[in-house]
Protein backbone atom coordinates (compact mmCIF):
# COMPACT_ATOMS: atom_id res chain seq x y z
CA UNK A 1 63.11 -18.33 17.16
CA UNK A 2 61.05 -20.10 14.73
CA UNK A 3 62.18 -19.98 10.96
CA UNK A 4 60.66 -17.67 8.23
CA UNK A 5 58.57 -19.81 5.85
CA UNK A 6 59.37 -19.12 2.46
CA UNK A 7 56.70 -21.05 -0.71
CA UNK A 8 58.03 -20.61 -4.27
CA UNK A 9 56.33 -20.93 -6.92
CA UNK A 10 56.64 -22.05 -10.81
CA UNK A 11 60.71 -22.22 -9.93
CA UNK A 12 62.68 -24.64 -12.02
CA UNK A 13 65.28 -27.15 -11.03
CA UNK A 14 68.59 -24.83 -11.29
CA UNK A 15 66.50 -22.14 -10.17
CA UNK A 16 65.69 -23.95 -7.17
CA UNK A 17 69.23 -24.90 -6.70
CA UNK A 18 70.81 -21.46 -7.36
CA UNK A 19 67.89 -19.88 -4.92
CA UNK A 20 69.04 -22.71 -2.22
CA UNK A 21 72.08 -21.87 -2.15
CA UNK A 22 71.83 -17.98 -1.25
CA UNK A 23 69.43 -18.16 1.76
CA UNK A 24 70.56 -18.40 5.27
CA UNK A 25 69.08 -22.37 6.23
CA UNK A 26 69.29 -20.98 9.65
CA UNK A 27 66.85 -18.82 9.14
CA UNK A 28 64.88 -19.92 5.97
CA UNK A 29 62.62 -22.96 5.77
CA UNK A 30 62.29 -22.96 2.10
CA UNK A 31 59.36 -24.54 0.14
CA UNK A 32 59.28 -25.13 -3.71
CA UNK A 33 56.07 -26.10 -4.89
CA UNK A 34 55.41 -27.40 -8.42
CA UNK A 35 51.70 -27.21 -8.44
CA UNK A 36 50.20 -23.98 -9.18
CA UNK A 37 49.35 -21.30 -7.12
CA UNK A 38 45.80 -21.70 -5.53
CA UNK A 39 43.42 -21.17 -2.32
CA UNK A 40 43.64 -24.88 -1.64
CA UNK A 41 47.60 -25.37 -1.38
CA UNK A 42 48.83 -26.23 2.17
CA UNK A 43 51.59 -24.57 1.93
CA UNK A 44 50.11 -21.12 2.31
CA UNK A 45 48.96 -21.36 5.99
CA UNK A 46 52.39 -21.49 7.05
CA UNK A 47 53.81 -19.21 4.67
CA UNK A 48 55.55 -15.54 5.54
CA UNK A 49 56.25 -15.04 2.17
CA UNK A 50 55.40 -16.03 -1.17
CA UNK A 51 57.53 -15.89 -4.11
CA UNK A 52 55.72 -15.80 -7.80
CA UNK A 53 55.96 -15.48 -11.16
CA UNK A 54 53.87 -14.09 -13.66
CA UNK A 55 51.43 -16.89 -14.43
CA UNK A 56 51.24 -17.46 -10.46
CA UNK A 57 47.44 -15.52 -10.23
CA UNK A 58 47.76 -14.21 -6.25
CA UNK A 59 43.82 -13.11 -6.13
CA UNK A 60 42.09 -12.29 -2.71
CA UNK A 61 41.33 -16.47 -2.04
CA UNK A 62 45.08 -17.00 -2.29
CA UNK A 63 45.90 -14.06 0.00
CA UNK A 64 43.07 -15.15 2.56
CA UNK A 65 44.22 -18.68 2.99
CA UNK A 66 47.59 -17.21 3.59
CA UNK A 67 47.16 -16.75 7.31
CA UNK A 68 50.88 -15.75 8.27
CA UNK A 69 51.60 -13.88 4.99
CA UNK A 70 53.81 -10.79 5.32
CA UNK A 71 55.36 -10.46 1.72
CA UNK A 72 54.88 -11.03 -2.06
CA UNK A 73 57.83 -11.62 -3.88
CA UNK A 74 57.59 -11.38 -7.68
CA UNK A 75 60.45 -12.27 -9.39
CA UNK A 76 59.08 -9.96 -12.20
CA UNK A 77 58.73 -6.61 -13.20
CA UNK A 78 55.40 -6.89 -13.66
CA UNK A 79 53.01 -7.27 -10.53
CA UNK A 80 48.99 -7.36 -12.69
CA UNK A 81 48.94 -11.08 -11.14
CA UNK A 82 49.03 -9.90 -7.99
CA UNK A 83 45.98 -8.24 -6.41
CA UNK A 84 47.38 -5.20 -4.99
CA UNK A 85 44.56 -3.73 -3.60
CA UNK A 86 43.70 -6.50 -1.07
CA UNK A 87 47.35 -6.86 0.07
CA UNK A 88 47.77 -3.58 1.11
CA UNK A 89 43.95 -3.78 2.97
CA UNK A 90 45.40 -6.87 4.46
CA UNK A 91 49.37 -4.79 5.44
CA UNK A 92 50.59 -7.10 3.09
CA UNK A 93 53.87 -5.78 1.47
CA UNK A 94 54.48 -6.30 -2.50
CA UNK A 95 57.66 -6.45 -3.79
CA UNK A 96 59.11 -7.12 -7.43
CA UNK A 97 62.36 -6.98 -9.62
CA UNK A 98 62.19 -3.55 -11.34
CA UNK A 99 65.62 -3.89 -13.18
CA UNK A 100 67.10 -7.20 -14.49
CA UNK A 101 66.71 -7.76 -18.25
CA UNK A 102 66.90 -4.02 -19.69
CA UNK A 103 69.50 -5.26 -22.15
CA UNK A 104 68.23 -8.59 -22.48
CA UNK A 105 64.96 -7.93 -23.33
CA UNK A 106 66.20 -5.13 -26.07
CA UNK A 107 68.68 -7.92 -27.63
CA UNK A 108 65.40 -10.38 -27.64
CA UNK A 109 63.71 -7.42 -29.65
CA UNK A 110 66.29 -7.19 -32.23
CA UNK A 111 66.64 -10.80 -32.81
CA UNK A 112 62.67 -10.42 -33.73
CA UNK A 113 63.33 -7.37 -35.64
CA UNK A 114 66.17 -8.92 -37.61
CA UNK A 115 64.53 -12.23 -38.26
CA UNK A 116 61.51 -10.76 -39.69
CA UNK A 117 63.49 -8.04 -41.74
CA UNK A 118 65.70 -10.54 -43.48
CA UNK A 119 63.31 -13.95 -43.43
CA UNK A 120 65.60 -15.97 -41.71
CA UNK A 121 62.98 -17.77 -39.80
CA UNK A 122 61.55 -18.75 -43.37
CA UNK A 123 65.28 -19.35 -44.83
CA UNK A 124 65.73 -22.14 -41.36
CA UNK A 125 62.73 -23.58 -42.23
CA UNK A 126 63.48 -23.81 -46.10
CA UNK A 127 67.43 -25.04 -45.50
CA UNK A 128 65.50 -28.06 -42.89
CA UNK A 129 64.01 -29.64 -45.86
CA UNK A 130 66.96 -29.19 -48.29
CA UNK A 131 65.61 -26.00 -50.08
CA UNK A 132 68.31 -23.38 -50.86
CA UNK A 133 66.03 -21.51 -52.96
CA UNK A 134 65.84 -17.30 -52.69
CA UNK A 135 62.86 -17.13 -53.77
CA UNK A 136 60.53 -15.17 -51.40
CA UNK A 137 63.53 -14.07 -49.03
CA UNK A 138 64.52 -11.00 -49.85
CA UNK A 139 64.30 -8.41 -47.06
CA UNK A 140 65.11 -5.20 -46.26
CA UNK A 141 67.64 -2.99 -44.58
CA UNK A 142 67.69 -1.63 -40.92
CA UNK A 143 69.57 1.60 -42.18
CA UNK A 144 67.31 4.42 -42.31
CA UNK A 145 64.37 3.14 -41.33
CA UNK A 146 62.17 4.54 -38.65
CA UNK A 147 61.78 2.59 -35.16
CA UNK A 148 58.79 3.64 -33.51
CA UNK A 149 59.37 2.75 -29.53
CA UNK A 150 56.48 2.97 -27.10
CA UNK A 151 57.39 3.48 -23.91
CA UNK A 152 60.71 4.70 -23.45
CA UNK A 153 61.68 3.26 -20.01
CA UNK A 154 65.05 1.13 -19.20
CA UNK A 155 64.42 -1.21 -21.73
CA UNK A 156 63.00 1.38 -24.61
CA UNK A 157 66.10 3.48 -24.30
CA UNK A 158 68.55 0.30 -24.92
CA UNK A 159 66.00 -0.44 -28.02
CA UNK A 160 67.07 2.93 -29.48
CA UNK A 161 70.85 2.32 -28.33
CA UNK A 162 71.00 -0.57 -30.62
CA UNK A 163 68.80 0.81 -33.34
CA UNK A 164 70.56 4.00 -33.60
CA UNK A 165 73.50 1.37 -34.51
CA UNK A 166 71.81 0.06 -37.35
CA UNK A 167 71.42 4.08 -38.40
CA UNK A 168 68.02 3.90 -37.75
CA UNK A 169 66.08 6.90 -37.10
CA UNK A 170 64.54 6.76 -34.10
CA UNK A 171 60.25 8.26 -32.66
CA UNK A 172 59.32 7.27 -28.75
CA UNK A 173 56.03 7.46 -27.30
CA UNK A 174 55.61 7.60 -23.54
CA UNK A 175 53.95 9.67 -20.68
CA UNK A 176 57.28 10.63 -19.24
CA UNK A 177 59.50 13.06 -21.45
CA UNK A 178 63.23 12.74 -20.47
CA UNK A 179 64.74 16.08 -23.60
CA UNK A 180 68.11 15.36 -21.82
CA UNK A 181 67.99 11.71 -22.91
CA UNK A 182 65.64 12.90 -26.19
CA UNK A 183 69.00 14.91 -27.65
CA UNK A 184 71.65 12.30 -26.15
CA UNK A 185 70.19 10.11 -27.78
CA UNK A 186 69.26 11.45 -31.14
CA UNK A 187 65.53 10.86 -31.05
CA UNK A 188 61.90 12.28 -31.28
CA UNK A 189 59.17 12.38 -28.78
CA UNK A 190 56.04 11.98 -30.55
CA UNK A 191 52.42 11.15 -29.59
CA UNK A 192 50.68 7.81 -30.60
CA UNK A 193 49.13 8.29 -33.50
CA UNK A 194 51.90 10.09 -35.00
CA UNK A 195 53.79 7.40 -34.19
CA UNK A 196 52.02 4.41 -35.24
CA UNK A 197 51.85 6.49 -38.97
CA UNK A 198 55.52 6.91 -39.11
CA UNK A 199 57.37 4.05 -37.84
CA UNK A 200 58.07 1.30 -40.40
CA UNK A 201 58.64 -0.95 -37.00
CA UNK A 202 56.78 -0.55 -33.67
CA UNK A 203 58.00 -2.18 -30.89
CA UNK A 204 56.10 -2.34 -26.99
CA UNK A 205 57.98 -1.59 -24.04
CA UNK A 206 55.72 -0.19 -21.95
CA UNK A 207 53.96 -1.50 -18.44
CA UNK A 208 50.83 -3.02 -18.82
CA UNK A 209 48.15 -1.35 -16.70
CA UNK A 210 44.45 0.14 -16.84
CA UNK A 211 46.08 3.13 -18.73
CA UNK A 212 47.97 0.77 -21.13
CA UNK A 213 45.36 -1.61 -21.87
CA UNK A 214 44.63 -1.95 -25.44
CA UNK A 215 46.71 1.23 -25.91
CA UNK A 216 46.56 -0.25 -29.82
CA UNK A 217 42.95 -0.77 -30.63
CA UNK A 218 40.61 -1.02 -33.19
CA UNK A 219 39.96 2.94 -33.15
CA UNK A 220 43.35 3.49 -33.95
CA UNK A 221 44.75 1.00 -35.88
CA UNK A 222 43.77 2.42 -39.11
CA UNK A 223 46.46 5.24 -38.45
CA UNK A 224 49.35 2.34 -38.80
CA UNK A 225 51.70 3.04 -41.43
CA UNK A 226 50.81 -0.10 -44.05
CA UNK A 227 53.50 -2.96 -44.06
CA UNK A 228 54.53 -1.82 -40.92
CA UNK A 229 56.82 -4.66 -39.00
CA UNK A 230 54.91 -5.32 -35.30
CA UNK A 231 57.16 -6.23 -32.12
CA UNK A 232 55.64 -7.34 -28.81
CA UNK A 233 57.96 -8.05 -25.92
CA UNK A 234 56.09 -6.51 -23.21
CA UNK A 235 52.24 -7.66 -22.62
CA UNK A 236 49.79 -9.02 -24.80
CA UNK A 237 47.39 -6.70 -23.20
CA UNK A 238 48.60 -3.55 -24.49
CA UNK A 239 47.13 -4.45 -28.18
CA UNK A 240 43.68 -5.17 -28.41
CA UNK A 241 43.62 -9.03 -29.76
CA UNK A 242 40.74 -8.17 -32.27
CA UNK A 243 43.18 -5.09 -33.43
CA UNK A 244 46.01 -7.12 -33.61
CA UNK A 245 44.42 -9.85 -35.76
CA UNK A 246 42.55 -7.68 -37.89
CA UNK A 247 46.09 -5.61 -38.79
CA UNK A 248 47.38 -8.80 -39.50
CA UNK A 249 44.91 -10.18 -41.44
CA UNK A 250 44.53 -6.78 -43.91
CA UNK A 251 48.10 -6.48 -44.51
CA UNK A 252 48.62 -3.66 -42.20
CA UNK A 253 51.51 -5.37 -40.50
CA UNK A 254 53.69 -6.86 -42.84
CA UNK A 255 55.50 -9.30 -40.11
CA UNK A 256 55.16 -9.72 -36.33
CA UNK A 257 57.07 -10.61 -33.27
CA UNK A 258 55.06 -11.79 -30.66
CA UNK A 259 57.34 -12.86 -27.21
CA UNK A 260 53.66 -12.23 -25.40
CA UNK A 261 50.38 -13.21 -27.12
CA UNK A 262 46.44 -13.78 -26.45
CA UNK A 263 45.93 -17.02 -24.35
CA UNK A 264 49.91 -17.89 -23.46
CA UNK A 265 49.38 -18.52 -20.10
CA UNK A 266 47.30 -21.45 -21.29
CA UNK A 267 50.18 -22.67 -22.61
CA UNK A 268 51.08 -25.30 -19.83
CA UNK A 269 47.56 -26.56 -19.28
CA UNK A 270 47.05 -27.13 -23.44
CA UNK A 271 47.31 -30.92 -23.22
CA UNK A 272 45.18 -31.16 -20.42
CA UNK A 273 42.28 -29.21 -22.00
CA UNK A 274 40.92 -32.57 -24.30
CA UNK A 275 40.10 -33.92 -20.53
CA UNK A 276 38.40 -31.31 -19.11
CA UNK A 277 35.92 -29.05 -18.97
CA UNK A 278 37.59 -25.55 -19.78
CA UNK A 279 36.22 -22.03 -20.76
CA UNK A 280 35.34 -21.37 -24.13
CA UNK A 281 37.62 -18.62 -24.64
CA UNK A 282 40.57 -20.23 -23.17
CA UNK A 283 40.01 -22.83 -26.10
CA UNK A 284 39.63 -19.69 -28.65
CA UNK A 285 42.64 -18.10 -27.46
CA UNK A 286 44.24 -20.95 -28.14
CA UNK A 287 42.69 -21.72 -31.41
CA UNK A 288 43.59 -17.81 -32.43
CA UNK A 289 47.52 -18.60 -31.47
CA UNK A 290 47.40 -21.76 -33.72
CA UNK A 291 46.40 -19.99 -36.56
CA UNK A 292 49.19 -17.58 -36.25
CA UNK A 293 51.40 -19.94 -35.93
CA UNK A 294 50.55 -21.37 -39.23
CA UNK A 295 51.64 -17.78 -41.04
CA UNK A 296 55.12 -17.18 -42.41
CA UNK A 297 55.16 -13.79 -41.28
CA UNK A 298 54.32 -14.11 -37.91
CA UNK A 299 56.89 -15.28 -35.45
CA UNK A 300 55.85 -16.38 -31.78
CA UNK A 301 58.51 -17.27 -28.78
CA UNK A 302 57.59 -18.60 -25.50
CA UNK A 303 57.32 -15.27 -23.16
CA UNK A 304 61.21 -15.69 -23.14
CA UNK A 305 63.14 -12.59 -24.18
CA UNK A 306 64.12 -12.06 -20.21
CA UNK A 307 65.22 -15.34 -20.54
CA UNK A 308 68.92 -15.13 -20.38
CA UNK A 309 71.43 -16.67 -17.76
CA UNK A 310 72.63 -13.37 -16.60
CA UNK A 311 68.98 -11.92 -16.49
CA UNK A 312 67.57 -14.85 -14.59
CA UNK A 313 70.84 -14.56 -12.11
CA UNK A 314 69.97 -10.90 -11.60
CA UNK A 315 66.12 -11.72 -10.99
CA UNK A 316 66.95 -14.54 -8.49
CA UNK A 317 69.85 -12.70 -6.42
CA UNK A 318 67.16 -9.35 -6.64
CA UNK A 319 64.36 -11.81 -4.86
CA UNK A 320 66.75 -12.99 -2.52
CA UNK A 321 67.92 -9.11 -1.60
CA UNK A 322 64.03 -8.46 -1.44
CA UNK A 323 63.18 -10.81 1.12
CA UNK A 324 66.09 -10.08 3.44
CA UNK A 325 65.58 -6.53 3.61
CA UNK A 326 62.01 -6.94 4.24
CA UNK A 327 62.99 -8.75 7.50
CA UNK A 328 66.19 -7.02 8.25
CA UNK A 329 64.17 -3.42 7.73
CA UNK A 330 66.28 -1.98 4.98
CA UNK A 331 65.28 -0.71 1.71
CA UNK A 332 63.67 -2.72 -1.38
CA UNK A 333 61.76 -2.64 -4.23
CA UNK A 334 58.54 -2.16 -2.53
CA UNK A 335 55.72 -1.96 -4.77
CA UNK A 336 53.10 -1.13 -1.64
């Protein structure tokens, strides 16, 4: 019985090595690729399943050069790389990691929160260079301020967990209303634009889709409480780019947090864009991220707050469940 053909994708070295380890080799031939995902790879003929990540764009040219292709694996929550549609026309199955970094990604928020409340990004960069000065550092407390979460999922509910720690008070935004959890819990259900005028911190931890796109936007983000501290750990999509500048640039948001930003899948092609021909607003996405980065209030990280060793543990051994129910007919975390 010939082997199921297995091409990863955008895996690193002790993910490849952890990954290795858990499939059968009796039954696996696995394949880890470190170009990028595209129509043109070899290794897609063969392939009867693909395993991705978010930057890994799985459009209808990838899926049609994938002759033998039964499943996409994400190892993400996320699947808006993926083009759905086509794989289920083609009885492609989609599967993804729905549950991994609840905790994780709430910590990743609070380390935001906490860095921009108290300027200790500013105070690392001042203490570098010999500067023990206070001047310009004083911040604020936590306690009693209002957290405005939208979305209130697996990862918005651990948000208020730790925020109702600091003795913050607590207003959630989200299609889904859950009054158990609202009382357990000690919070508010509001709608948006109540929200975004109350909260003196807004934080995103909602799914990005064609309902959530630009969910902040330049109609409504006059209605932003002024000085208001912005958190993004979800999508970049979810704010409009022109909003988020233009809140930035008027004072509307005191501070931001930004784990997911305009253009950061561009990231690891930037030094390859002096030597070729790229689009022009690629190169302004990029030009738009430098000039945040140049603000003291502003804080960007790498698209990393699932990024922990227990997180990326659960993600991997998740995939590897995925893929062997598929084949063994048991349940998974089908997406179609």
């Amino acid at each position: 019985m010939p082997k199921i053909k297995i091409a990863f994708f955008s895996v690193p070295q002790k993910e490849k090595n952890y990954l290795t380890k858990k499939f059968d080799k009796k039954k696996y031939e696995l394949a880890f690729l470190k170009e990028g995902i595209d129509s043109t790879n070899p290794a897609l003929k063969d392939a009867d399943v693909l395993s991705v990540f978010i930057y890994d764009n799985v459009d209808k040219k990838v899926i049609d050069a994938s002759k033998k292709l039964k499943l996409i694996a994400t190892r993400s929550t996320g699947y808006n790389h993926i083009n759905t549609e086509f794989a289920k026309k083609k009885k492609i199955s989609v599967c993804n990691v729905p549950y991994y970094g609840e905790n994780t990604v709430a910590e990743h928020t609070f380390a935001l929160i906490l860095a921009l409340s108290r300027n200790i990004h500013k105070a690392y960069v001042r203490s570098q260079q010999s500067n023990f000065s206070l001047d310009g550092l004083r911040g604020f407390d936590l306690r009693g301020k209002t957290l405005g979460v939208i979305g209130a999922g697996s990862i918005g509910v651990h948000v208020m967990k730790i925020a109702k720690g600091f003795g913050m008070k607590v207003v959630a935004y989200d299609v889904k209303k859950n009054h158990m959890l609202e009382e357990l819990l000690d919070f508010k259900y509001v709608d948006l634009n109540t929200l975004l005028s109350a909260s003196d911190i807004i934080t995103l931890h909602c799914p990005y889709n064609e309902k959530t796109h630009h969910l902040i936007n330049m109609n409504n983000i006059s209605k932003i409480k002024k000085g208001a501290l912005f958190v993004n750990t979800a999508r970049n999509g979810i704010i409009e780019p022109a909003a988020l500048y233009y809140a930035i640039d008027r004072g509307i948001f005191s501070g931001a947090g930004l784990d997911v930003f305009e253009g950061e899948e561009l990231l690891k092609e930037e030094n390859q864009m002096l030597t070729k021909n790229v689009p022009l607003e690629n190169v302004e996405a990029l030009l738009k991220r430098n000039l945040l980065l140049r603000r003291e209030n502003i804080i960007l990280t790498p698209h990393m707050a699932f990024d922990s060793q227990e997180a990326v543990e659960r993600i991997l051994d998740t995939t590897v469940e995925n893929i062997n129910s598929f084949f063994e007919n048991k349940n998974y975390y089908k997406v179609i």
